[in-house]
PDB file of N, CA and C in Angstrom:
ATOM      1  N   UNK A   1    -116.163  33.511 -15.770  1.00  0.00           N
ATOM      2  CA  UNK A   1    -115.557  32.901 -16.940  1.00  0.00           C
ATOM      3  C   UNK A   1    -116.472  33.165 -18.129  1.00  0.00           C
ATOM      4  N   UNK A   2    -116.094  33.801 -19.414  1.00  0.00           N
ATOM      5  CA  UNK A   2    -116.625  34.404 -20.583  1.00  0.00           C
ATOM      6  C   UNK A   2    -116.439  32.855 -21.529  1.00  0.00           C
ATOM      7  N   UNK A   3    -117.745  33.042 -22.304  1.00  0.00           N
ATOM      8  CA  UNK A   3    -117.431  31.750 -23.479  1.00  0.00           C
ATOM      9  C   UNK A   3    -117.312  32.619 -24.567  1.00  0.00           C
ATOM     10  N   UNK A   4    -116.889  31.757 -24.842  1.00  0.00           N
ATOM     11  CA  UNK A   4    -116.323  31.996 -26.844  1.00  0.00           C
ATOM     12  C   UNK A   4    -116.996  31.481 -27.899  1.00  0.00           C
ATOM     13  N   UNK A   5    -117.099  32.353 -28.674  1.00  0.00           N
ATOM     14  CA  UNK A   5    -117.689  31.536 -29.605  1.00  0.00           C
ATOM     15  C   UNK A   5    -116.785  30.901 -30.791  1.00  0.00           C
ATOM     16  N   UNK A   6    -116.854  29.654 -31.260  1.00  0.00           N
ATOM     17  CA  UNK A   6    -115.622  29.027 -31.799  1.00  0.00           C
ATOM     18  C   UNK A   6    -116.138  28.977 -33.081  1.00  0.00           C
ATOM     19  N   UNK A   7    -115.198  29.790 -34.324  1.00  0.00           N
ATOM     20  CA  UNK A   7    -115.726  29.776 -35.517  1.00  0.00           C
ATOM     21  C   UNK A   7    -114.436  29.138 -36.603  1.00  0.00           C
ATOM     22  N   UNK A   8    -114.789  28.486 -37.400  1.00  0.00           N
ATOM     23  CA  UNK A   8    -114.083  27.959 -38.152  1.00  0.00           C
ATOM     24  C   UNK A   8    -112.817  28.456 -38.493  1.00  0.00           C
ATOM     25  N   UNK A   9    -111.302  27.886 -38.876  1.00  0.00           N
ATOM     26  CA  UNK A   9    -110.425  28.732 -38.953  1.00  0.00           C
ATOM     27  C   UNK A   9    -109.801  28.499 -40.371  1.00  0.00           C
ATOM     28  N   UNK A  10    -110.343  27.859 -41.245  1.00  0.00           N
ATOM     29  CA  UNK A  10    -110.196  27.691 -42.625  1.00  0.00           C
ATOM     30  C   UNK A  10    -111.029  27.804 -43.672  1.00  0.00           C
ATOM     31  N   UNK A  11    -110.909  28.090 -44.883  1.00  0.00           N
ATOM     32  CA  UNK A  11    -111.960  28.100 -45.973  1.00  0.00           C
ATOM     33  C   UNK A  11    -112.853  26.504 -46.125  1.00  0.00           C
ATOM     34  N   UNK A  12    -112.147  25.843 -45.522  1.00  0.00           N
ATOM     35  CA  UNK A  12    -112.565  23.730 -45.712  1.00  0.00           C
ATOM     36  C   UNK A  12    -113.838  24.152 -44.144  1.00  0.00           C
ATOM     37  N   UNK A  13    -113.342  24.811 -43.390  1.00  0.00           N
ATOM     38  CA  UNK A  13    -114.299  24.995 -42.029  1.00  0.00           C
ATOM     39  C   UNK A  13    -115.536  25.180 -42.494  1.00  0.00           C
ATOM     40  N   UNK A  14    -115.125  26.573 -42.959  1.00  0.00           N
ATOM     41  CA  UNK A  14    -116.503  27.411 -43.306  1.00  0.00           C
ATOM     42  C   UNK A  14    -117.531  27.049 -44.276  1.00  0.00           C
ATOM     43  N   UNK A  15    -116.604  26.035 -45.250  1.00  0.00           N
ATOM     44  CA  UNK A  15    -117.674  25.148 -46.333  1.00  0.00           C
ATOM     45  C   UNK A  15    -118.646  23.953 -45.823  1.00  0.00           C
ATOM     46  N   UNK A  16    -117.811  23.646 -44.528  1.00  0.00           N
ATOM     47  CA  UNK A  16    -118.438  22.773 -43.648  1.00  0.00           C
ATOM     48  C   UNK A  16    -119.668  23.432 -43.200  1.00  0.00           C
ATOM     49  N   UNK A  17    -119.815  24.353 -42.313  1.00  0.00           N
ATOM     50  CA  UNK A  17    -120.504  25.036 -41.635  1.00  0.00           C
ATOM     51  C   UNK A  17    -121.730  25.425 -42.372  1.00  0.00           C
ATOM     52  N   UNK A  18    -121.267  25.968 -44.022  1.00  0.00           N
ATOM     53  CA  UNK A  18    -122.534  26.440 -44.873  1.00  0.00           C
ATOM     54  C   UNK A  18    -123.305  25.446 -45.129  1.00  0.00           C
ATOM     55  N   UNK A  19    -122.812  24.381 -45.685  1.00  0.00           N
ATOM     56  CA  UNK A  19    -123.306  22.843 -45.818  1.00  0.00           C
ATOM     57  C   UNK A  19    -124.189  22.509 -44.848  1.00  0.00           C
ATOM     58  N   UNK A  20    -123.754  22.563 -43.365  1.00  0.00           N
ATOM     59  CA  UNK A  20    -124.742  22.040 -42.574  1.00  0.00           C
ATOM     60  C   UNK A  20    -126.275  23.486 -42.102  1.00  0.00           C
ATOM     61  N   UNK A  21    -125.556  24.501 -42.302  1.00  0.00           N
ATOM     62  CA  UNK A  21    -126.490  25.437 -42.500  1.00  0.00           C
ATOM     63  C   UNK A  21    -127.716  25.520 -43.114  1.00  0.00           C
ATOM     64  N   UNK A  22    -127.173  25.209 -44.865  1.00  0.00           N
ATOM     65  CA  UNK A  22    -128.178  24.754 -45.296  1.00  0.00           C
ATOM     66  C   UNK A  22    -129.135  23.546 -45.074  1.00  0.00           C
ATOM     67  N   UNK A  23    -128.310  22.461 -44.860  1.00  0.00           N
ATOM     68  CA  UNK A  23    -129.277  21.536 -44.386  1.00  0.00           C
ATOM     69  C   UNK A  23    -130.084  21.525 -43.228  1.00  0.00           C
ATOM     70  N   UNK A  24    -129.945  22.198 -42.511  1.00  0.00           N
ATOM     71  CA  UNK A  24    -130.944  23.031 -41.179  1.00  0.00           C
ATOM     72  C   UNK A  24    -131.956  23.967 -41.798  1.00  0.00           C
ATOM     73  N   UNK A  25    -131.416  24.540 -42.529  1.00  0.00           N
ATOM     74  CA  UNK A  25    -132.669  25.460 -43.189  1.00  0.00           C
ATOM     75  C   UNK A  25    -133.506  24.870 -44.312  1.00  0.00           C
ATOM     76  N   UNK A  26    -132.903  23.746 -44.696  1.00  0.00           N
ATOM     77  CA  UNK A  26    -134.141  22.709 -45.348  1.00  0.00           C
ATOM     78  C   UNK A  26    -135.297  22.139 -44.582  1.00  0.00           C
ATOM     79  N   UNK A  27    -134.891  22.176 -43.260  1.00  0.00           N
ATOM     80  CA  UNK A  27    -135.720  21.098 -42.641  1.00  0.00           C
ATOM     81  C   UNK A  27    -136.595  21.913 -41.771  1.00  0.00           C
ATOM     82  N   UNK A  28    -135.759  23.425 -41.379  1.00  0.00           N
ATOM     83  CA  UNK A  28    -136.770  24.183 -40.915  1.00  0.00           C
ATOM     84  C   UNK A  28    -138.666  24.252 -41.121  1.00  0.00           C
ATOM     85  N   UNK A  29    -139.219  25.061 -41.092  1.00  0.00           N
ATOM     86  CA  UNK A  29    -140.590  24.717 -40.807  1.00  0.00           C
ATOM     87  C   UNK A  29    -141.284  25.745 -42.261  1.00  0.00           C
ATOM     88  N   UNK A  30    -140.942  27.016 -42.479  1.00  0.00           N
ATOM     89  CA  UNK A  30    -141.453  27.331 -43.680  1.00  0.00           C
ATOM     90  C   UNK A  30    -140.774  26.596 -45.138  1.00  0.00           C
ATOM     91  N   UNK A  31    -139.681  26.240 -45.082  1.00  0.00           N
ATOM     92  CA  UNK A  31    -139.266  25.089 -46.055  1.00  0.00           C
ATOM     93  C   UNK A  31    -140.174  24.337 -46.067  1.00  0.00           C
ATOM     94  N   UNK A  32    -140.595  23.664 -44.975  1.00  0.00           N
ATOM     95  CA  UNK A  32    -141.363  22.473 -45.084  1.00  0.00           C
ATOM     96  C   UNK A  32    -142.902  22.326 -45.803  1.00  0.00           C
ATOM     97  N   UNK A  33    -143.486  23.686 -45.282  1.00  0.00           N
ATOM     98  CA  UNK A  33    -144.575  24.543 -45.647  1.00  0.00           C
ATOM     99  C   UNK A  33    -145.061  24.083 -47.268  1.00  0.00           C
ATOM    100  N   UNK A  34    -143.527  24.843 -47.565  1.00  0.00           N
ATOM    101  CA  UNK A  34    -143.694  24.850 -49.255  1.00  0.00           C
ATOM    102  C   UNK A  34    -143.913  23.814 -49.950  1.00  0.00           C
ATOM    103  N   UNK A  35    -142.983  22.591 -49.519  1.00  0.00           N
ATOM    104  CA  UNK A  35    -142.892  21.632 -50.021  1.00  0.00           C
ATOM    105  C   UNK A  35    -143.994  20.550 -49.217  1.00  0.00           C
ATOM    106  N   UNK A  36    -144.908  21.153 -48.652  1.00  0.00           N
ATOM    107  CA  UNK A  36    -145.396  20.104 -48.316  1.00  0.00           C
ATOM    108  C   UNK A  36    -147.158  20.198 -49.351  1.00  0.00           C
ATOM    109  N   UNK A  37    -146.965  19.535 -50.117  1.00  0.00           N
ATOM    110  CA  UNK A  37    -148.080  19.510 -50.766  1.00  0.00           C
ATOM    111  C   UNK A  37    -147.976  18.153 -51.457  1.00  0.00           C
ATOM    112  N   UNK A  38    -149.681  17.999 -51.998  1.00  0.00           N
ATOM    113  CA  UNK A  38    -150.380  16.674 -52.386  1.00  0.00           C
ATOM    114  C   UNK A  38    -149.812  16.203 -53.449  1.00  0.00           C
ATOM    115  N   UNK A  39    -148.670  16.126 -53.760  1.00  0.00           N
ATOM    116  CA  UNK A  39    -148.317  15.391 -54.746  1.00  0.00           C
ATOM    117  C   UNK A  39    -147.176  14.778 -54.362  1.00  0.00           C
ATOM    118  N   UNK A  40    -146.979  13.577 -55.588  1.00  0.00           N
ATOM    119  CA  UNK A  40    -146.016  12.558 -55.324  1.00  0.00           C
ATOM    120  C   UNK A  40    -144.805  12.864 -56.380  1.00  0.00           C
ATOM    121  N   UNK A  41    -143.590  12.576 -55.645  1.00  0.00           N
ATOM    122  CA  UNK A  41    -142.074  12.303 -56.131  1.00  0.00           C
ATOM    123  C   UNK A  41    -141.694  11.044 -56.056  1.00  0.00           C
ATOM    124  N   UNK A  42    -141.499  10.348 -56.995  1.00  0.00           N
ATOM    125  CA  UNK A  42    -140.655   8.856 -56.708  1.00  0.00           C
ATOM    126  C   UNK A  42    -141.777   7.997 -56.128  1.00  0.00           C
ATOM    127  N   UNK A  43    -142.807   8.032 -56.143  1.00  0.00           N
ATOM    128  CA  UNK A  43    -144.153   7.035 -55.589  1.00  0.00           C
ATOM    129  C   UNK A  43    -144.072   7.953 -54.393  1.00  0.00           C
ATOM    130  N   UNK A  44    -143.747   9.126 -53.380  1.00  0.00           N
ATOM    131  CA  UNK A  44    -143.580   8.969 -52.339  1.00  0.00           C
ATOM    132  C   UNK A  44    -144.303  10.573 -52.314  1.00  0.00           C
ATOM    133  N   UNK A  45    -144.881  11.055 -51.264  1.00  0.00           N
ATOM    134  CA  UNK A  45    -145.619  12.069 -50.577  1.00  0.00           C
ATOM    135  C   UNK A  45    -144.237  13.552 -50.795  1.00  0.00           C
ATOM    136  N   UNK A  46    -144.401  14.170 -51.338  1.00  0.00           N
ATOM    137  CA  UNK A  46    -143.521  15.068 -51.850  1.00  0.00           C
ATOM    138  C   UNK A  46    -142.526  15.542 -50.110  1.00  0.00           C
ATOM    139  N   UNK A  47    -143.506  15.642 -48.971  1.00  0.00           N
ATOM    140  CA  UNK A  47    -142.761  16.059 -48.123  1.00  0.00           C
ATOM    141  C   UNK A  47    -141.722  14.625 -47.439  1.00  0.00           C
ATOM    142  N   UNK A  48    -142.226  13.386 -47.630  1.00  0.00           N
ATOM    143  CA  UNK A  48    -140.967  12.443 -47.925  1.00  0.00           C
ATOM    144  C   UNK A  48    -140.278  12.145 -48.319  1.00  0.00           C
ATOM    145  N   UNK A  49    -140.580  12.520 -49.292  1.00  0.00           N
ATOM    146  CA  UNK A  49    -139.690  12.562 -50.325  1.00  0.00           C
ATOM    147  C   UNK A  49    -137.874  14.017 -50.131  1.00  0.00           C
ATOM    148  N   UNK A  50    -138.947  14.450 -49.362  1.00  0.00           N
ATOM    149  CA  UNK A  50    -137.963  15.515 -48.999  1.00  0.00           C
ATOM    150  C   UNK A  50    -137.332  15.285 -47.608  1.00  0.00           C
ATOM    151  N   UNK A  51    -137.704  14.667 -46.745  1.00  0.00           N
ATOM    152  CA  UNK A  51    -137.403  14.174 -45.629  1.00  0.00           C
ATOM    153  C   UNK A  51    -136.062  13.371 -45.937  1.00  0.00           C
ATOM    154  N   UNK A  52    -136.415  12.368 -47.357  1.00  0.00           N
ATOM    155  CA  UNK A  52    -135.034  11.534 -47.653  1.00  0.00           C
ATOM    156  C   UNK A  52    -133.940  12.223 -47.764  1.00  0.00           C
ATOM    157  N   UNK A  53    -134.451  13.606 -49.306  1.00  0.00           N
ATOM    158  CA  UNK A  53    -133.088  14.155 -49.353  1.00  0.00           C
ATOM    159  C   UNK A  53    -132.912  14.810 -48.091  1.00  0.00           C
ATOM    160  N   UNK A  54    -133.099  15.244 -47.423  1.00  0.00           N
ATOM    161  CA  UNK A  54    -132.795  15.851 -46.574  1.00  0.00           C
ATOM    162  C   UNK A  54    -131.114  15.410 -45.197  1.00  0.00           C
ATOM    163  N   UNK A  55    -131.874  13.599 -45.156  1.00  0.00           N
ATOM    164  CA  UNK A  55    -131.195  12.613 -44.173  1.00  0.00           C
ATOM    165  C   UNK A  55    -129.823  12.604 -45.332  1.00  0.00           C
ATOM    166  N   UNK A  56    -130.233  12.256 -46.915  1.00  0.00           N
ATOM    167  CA  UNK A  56    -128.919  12.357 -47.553  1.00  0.00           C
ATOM    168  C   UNK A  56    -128.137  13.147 -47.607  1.00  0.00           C
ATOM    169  N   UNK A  57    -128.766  14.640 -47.647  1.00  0.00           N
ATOM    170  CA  UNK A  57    -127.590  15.251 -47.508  1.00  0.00           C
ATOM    171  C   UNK A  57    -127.157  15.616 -46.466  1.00  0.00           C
ATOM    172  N   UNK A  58    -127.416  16.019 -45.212  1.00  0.00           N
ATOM    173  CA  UNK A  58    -126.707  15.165 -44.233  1.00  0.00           C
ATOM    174  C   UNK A  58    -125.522  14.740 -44.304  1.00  0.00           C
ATOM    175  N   UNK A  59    -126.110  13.827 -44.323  1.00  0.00           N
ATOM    176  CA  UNK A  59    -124.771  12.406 -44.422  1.00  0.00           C
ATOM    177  C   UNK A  59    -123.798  12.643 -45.301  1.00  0.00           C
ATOM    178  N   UNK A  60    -124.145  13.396 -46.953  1.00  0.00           N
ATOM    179  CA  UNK A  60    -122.979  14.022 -47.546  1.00  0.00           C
ATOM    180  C   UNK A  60    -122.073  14.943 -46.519  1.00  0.00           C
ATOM    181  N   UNK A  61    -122.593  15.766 -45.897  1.00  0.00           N
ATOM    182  CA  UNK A  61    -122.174  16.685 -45.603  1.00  0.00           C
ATOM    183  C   UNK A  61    -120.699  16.233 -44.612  1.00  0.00           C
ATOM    184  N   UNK A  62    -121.579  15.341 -43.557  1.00  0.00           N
ATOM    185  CA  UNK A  62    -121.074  14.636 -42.605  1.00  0.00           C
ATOM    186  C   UNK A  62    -119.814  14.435 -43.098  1.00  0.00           C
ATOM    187  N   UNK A  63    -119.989  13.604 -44.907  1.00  0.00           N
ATOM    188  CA  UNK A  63    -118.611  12.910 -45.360  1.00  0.00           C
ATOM    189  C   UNK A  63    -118.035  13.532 -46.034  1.00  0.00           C
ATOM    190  N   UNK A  64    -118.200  14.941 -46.485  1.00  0.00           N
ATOM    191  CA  UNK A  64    -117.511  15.901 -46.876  1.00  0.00           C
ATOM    192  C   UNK A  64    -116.656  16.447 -46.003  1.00  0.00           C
ATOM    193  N   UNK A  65    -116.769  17.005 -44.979  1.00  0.00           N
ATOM    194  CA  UNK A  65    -116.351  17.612 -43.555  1.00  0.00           C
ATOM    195  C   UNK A  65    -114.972  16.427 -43.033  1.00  0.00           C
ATOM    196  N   UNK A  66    -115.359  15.124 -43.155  1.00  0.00           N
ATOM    197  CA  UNK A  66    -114.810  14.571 -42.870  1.00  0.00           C
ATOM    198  C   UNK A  66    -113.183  14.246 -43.560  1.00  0.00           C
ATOM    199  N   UNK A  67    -113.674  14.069 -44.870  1.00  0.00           N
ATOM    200  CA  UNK A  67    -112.540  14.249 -46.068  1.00  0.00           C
ATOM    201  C   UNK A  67    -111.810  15.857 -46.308  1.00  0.00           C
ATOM    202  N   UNK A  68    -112.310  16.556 -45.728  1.00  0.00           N
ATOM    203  CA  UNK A  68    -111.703  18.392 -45.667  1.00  0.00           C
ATOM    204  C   UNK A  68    -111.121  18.235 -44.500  1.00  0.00           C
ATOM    205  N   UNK A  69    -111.292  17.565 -43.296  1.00  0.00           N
ATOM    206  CA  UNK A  69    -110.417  18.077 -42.277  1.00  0.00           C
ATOM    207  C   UNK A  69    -109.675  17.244 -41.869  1.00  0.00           C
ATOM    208  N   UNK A  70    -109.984  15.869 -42.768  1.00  0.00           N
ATOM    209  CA  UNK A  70    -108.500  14.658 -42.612  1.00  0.00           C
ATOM    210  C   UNK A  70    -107.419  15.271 -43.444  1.00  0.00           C
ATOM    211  N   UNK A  71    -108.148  15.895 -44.614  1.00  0.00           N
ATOM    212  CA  UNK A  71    -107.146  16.310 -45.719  1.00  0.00           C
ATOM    213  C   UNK A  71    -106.018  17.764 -44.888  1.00  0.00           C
ATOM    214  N   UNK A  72    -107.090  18.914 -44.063  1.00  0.00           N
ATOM    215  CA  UNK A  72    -106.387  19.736 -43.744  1.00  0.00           C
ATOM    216  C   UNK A  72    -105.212  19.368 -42.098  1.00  0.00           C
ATOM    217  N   UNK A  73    -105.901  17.740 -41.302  1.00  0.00           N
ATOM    218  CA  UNK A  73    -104.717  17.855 -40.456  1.00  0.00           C
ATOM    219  C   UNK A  73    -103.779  16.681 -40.799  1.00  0.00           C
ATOM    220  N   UNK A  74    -103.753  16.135 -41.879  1.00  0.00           N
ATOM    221  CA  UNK A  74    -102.502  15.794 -42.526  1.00  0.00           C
ATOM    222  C   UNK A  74    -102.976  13.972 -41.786  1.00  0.00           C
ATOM    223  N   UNK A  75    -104.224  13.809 -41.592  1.00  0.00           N
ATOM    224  CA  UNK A  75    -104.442  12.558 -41.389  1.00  0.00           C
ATOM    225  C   UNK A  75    -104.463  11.352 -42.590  1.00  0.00           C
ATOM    226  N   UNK A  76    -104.000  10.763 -42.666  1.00  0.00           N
ATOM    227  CA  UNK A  76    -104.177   9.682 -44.502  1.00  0.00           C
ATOM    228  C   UNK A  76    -104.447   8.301 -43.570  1.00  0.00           C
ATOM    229  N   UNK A  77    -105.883   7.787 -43.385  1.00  0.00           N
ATOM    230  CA  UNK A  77    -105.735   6.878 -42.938  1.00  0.00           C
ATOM    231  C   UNK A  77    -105.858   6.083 -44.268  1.00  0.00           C
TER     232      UNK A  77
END
């Protein structure tokens, strides 16, 4: 039995997919590199500071995805 690889089947998919893409490649390890230096954002250690946005966007993403594919299967709760 062969697997598949399952790729998005709409333009709302694939915006999903880049979204969380990027947010994987924020958190990756030479991202982190860069941004990890001695200074402060918001009172906070620049690489916490990035850790936050990071969890936020996320969670945008999460609720973006969510509102694109209620919208594309005709769900209106």
């Amino acid at each position: 039995m062969s697997q598949r690889f399952v790729r998005p089947a709409s333009w709302r998919g694939w915006l999903v997919l880049a979204g969380f893409v990027a947010v994987i490649v924020a958190g990756i390890w030479p991202v982190i590199g860069w941004i990890n230096r001695p200074t402060l954002v918001a009172g906070l250690p620049a690489v916490a500071a990035w850790s936050y946005l990071i969890i936020f966007a996320c969670c945008a993403v999460m609720a973006l995805g969510n509102r694109l594919v209620a919208e594309e299967d005709g769900d209106d709760d």
